[in-house]
C-alpha atoms as a PDB file:
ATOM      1  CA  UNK A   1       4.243  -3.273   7.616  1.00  0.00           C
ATOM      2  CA  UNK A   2       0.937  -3.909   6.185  1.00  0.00           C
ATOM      3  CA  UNK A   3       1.973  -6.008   3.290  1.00  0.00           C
ATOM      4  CA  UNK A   4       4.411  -8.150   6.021  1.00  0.00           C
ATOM      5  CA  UNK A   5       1.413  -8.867   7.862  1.00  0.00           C
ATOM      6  CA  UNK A   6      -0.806  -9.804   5.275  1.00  0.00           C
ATOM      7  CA  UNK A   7       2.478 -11.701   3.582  1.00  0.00           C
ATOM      8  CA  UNK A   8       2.712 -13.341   7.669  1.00  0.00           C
ATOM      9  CA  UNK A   9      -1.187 -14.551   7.310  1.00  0.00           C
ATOM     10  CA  UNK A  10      -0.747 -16.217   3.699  1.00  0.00           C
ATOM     11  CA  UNK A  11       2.532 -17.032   2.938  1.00  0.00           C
ATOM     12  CA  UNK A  12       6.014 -15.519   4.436  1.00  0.00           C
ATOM     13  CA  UNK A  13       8.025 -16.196   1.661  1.00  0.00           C
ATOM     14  CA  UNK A  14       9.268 -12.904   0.404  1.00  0.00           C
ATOM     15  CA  UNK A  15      11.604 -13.407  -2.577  1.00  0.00           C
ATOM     16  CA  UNK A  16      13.442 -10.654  -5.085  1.00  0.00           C
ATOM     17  CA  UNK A  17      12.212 -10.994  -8.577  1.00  0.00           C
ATOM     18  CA  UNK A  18      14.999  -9.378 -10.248  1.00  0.00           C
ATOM     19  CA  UNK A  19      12.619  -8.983 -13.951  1.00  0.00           C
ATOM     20  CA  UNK A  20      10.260  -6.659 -12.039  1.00  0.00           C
ATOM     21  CA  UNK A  21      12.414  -5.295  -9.630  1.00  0.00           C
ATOM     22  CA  UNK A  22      10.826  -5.809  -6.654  1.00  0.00           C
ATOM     23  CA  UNK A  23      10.292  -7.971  -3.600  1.00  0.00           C
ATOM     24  CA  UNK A  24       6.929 -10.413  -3.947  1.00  0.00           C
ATOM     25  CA  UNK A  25       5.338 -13.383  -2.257  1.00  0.00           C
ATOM     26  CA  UNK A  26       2.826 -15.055  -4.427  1.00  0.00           C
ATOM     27  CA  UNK A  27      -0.122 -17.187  -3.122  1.00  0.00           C
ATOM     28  CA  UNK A  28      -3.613 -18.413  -3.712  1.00  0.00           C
ATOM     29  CA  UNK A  29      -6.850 -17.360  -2.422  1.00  0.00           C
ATOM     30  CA  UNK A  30     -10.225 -18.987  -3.665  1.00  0.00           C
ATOM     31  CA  UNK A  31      -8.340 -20.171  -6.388  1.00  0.00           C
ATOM     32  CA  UNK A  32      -6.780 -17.011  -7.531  1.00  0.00           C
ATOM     33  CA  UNK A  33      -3.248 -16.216  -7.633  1.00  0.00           C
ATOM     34  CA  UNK A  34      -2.053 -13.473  -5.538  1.00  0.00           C
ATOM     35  CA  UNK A  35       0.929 -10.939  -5.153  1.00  0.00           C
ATOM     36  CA  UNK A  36       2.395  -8.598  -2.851  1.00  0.00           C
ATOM     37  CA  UNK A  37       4.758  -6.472  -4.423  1.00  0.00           C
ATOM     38  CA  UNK A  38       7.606  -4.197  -2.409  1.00  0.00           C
ATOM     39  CA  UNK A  39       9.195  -2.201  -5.328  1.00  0.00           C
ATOM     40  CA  UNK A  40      12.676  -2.335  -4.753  1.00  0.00           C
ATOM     41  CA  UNK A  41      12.867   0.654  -7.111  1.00  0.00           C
ATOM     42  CA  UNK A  42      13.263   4.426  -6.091  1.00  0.00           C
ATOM     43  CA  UNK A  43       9.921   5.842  -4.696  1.00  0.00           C
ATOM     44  CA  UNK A  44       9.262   7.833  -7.083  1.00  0.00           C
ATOM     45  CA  UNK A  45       9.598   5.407  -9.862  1.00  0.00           C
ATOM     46  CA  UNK A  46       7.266   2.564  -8.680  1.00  0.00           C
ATOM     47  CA  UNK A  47       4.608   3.223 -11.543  1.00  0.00           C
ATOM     48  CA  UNK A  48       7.381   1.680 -13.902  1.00  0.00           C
ATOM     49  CA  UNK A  49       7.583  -1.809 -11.309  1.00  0.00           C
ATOM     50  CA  UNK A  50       3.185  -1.960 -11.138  1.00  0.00           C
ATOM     51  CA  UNK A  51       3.385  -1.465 -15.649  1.00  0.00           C
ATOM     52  CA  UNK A  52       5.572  -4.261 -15.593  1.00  0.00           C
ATOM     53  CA  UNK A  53       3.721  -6.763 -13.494  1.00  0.00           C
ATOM     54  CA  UNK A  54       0.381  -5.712 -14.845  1.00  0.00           C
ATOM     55  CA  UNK A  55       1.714  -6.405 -18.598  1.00  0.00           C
ATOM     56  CA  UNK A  56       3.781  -9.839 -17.564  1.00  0.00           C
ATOM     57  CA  UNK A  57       0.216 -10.764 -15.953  1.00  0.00           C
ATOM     58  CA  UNK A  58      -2.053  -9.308 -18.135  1.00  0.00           C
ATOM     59  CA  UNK A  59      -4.115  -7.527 -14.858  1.00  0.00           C
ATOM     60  CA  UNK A  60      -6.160  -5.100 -14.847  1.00  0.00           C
ATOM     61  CA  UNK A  61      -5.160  -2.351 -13.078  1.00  0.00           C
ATOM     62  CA  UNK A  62      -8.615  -1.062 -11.843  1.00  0.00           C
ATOM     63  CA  UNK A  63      -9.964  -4.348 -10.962  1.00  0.00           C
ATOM     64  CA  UNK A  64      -6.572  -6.842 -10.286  1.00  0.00           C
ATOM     65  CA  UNK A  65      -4.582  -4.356  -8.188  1.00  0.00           C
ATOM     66  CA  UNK A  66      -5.077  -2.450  -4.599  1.00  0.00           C
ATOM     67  CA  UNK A  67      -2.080   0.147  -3.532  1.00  0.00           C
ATOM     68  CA  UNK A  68      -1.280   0.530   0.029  1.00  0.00           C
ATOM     69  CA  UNK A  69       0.783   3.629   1.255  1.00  0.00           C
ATOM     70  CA  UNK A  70       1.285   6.199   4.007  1.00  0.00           C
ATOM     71  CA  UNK A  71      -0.453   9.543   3.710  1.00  0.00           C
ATOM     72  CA  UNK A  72       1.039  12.476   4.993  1.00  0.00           C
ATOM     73  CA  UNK A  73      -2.148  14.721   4.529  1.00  0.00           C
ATOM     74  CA  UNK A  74      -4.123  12.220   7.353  1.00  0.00           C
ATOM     75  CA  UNK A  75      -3.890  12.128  10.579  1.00  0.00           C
ATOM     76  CA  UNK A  76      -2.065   9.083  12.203  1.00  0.00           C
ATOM     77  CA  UNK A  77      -4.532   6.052  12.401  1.00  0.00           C
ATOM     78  CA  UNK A  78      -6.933   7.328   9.804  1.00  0.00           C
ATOM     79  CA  UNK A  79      -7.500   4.569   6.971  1.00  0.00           C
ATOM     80  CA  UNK A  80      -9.187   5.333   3.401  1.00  0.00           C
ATOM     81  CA  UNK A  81      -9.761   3.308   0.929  1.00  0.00           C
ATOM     82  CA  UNK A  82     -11.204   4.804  -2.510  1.00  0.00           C
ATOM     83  CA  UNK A  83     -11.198   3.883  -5.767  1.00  0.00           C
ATOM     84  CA  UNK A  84      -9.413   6.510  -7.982  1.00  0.00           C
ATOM     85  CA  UNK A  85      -7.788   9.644  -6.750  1.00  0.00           C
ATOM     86  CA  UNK A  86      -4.949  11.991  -7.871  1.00  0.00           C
ATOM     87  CA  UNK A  87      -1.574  12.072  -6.350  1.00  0.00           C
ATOM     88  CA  UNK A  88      -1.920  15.096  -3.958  1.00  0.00           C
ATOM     89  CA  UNK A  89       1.879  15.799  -4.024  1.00  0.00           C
ATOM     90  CA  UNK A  90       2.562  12.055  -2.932  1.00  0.00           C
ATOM     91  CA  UNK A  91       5.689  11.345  -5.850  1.00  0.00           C
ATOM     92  CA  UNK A  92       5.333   6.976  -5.555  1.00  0.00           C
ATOM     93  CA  UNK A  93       1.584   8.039  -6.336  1.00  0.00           C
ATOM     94  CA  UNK A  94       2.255  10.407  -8.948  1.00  0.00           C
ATOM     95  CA  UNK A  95       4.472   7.626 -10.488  1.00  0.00           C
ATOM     96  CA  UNK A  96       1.956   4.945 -10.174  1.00  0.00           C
ATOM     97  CA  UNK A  97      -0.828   7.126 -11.913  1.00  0.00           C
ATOM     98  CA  UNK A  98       1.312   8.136 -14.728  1.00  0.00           C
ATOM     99  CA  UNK A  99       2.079   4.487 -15.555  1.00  0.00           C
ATOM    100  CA  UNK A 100      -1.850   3.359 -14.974  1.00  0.00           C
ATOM    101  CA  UNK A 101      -3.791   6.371 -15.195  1.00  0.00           C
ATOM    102  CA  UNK A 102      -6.035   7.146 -11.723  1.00  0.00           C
ATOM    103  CA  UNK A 103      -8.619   4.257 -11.786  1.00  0.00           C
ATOM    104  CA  UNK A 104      -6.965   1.836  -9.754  1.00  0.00           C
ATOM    105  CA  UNK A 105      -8.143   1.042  -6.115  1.00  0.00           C
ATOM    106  CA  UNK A 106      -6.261   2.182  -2.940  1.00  0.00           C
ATOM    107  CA  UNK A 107      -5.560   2.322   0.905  1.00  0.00           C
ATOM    108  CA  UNK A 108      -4.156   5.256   2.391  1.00  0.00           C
ATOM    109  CA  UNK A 109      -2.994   5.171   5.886  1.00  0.00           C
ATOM    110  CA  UNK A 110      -2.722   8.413   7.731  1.00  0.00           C
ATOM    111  CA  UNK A 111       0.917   9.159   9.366  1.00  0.00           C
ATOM    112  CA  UNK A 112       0.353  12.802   9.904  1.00  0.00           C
ATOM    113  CA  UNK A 113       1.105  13.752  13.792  1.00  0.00           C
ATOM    114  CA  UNK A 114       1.647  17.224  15.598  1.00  0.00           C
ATOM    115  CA  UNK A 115       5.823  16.184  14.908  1.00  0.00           C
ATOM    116  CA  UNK A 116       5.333  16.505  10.908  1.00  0.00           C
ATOM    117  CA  UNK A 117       5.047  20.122  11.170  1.00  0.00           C
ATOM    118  CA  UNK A 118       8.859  19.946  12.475  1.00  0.00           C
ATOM    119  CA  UNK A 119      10.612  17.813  10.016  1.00  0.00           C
ATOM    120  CA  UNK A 120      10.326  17.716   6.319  1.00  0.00           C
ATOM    121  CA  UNK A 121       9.065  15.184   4.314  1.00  0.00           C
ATOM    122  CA  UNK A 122      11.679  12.648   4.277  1.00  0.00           C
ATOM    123  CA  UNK A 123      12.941  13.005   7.854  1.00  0.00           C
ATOM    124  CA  UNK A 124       8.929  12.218   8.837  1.00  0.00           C
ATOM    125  CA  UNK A 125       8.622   9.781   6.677  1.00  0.00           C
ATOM    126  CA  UNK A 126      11.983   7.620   7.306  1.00  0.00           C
ATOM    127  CA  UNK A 127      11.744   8.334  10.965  1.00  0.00           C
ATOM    128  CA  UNK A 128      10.927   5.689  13.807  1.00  0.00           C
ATOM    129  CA  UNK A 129       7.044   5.855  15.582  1.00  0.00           C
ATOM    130  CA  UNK A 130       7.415   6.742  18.630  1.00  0.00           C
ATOM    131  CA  UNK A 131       6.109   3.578  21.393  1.00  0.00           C
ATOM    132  CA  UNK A 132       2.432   4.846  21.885  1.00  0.00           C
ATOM    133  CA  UNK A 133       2.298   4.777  17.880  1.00  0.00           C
ATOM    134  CA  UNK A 134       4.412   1.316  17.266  1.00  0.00           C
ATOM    135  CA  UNK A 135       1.440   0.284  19.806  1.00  0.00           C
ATOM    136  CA  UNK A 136      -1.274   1.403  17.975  1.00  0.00           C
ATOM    137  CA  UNK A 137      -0.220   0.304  14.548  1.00  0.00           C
ATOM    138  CA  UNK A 138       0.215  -3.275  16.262  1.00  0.00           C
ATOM    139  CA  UNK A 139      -2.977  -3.834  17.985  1.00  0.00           C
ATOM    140  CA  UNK A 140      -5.091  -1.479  15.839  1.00  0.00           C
ATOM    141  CA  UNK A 141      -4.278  -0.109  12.518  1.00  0.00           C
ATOM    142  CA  UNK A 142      -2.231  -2.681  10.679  1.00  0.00           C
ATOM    143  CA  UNK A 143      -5.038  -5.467  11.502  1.00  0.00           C
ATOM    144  CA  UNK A 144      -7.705  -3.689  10.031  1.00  0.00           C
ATOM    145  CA  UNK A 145      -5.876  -2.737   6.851  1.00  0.00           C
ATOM    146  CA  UNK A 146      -5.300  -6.208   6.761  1.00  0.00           C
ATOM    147  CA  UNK A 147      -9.015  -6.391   6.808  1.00  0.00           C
ATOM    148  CA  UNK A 148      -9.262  -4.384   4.082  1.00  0.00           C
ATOM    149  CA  UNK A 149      -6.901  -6.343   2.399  1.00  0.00           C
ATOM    150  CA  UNK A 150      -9.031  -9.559   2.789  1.00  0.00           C
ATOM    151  CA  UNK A 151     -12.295  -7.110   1.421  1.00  0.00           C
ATOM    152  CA  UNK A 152      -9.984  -6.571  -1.706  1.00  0.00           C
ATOM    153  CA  UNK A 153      -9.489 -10.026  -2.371  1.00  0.00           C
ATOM    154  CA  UNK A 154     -13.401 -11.163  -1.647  1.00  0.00           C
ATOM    155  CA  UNK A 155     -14.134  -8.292  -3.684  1.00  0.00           C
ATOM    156  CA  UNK A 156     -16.048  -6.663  -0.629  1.00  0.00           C
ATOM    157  CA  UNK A 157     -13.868  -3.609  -0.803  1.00  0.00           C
ATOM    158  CA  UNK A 158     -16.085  -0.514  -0.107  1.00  0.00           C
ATOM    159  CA  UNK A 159     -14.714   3.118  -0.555  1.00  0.00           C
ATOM    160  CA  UNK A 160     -14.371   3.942   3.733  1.00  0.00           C
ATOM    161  CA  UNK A 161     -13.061   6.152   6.068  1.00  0.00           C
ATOM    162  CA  UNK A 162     -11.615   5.068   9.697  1.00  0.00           C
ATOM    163  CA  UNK A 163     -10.084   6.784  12.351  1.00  0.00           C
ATOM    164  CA  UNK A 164      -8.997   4.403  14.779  1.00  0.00           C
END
């Protein structure tokens, strides 16, 4: 949702790039060409999709490259960034440090509510928000990852933690 709206802001042109498996829009900020990347591979394989693009582009991964994904260990509306970190149990995480090691930046964005302690992981994960949350993501949280997004690319990013 993140990567739509940033994607929405730039450049809505999402195309598959079959060589790299994955969904991208490219454009330029300041000059410098930018990519969002969906892997369109399993979840727990999306280390292999980042190796790719970082070889083809010859990026570094711990300067060229910001991740973006749900935590399950925060609470809903709690935003992170850092600059290295293990996986904690997250498997797309796990993937992408095997590929690039641990130094490469990241946002996490807290999904953890009251309801996760009902479902397992991949019935909380694939499930809908409920209204109160789609709200909140809308006017709150999505718009100031986006911000963070725009820090990355300035290269203002600061390791922070939000609750909003």
């Amino acid at each position: 949702m993140v990567l739509d709206a940033v994607a929405e802001k730039y450049s809505d042109l999402w195309r598959n790039v079959e060589k790299f498996n994955a969904r991208m829009v490219e454009f330029d900020v300041g000059g410098e060409k930018v990519l969002l990347v969906k892997p369109l591979s399993f979840y727990n394989d999306t280390g292999a999709v980042a190796r790719k693009l970082i070889d083809f582009y010859k990026a570094n991964a711990n300067t060229d490259l910001i991740v973006l994904h749900d935590d399950l260990s925060l609470p809903f509306g709690t935003i992170r960034t850092r600059e290295r970190g293990s996986d904690a149990g997250n498997n797309g995480i796990k993937s992408l440090n095997t590929y690039l090691g641990e130094e490469y930046p990241r946002i996490r964005i807290g999904i953890w509510t009251e309801l996760r302690d009902q479902m397992d992981d991949v019935g909380f994960v694939l499930g809908k928000f409920s209204h109160p949350e789609a709200k909140k993501l809308e006017k709150d949280i999505i718009p100031h990852a986006v911000a963070l997004v725009d820090a990355f690319l300035a290269g203002t990013l600061e390791q922070t933690s939000h609750k909003l």
